[in-house]
Protein backbone atom coordinates (compact mmCIF):
# COMPACT_ATOMS: atom_id res chain seq x y z
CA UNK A 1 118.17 -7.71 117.08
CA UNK A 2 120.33 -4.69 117.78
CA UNK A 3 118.14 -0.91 116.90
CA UNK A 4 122.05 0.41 116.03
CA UNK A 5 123.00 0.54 112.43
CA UNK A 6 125.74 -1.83 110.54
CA UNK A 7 127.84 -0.46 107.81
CA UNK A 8 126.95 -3.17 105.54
CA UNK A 9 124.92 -5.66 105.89
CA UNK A 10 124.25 -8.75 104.06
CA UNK A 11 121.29 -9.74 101.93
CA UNK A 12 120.41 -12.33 104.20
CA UNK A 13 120.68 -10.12 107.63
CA UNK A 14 118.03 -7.72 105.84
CA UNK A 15 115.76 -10.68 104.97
CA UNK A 16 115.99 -11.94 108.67
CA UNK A 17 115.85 -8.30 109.69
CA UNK A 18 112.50 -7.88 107.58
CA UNK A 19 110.73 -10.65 108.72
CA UNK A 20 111.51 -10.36 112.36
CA UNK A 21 108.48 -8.45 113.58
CA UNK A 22 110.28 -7.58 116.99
CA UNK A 23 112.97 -5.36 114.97
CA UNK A 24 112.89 -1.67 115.49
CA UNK A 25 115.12 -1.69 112.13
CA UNK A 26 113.53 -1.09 108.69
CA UNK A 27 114.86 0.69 105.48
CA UNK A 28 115.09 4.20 104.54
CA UNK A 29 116.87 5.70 101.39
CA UNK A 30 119.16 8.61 102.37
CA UNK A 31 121.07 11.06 100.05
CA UNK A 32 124.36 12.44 100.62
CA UNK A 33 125.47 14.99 98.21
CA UNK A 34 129.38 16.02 97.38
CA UNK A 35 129.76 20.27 98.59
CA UNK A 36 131.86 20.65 95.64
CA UNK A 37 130.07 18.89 92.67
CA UNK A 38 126.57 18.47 93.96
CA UNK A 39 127.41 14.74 93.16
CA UNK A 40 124.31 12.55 95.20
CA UNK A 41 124.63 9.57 96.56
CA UNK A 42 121.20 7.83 97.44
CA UNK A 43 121.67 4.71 99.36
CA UNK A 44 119.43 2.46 101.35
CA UNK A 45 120.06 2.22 104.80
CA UNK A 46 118.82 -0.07 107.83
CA UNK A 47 117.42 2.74 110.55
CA UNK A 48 114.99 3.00 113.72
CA UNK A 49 112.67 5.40 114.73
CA UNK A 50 114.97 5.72 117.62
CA UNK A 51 117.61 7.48 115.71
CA UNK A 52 117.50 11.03 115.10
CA UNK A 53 118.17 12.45 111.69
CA UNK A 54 121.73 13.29 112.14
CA UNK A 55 122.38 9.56 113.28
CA UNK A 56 120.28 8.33 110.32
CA UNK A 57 122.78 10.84 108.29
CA UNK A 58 125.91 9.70 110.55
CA UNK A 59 125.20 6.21 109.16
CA UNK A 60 125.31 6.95 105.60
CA UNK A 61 127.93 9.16 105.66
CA UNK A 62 130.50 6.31 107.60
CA UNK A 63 129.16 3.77 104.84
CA UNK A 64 130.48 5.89 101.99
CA UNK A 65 133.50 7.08 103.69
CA UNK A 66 134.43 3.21 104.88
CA UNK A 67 133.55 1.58 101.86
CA UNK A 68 133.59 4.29 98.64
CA UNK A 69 135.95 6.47 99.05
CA UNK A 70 133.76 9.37 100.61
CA UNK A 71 135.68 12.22 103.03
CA UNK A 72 133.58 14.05 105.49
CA UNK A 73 135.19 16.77 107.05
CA UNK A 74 135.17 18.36 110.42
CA UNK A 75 133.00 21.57 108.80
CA UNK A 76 130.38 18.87 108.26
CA UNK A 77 130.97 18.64 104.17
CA UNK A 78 131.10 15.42 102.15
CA UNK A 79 133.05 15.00 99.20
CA UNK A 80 132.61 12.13 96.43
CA UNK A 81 135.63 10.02 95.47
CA UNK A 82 136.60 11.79 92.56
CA UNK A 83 136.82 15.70 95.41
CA UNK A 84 138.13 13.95 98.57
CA UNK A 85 141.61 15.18 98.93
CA UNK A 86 144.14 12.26 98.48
């Protein structure tokens, strides 16, 4: 098993990565909140202790952006679907 994170991952690739006692993976919920409504999104996410907190951060952020409608911006702010710009 890889310690790098997947965007989505299916129930059955968590199972397997569960019960694998060799994987450095495990789940964490992380929150990403919208800068302009205070909108949170709280998610879980498959993360190692290798990864530092802006990687575990990174990795939520490109799930929402890639699969619900999130924007991040370059001044490091997140908007939900209903405040990214069109």
């Amino acid at each position: 098993m890889t310690d790098q994170p997947t965007s989505s991952l299916t129930a059955e690739t968590v199972s397997a990565i569960l019960r694998d006692p060799d994987s450095p993976l495990y789940p964490a919920q992380i929150t990403v909140f919208c800068d302009h409504c205070g909108f949170e999104a709280t998610r879980d996410y498959m993360v190692s202790d290798s990864m530092a907190s802006a990687e575990r951060l990174a990795a939520a952020r490109t799930h929402l952006v890639e699969n619900e409608g999130w924007q991040h911006d370059e001044y490091g702010d997140d908007f939900c679907p209903e405040h990214a710009s069109a």
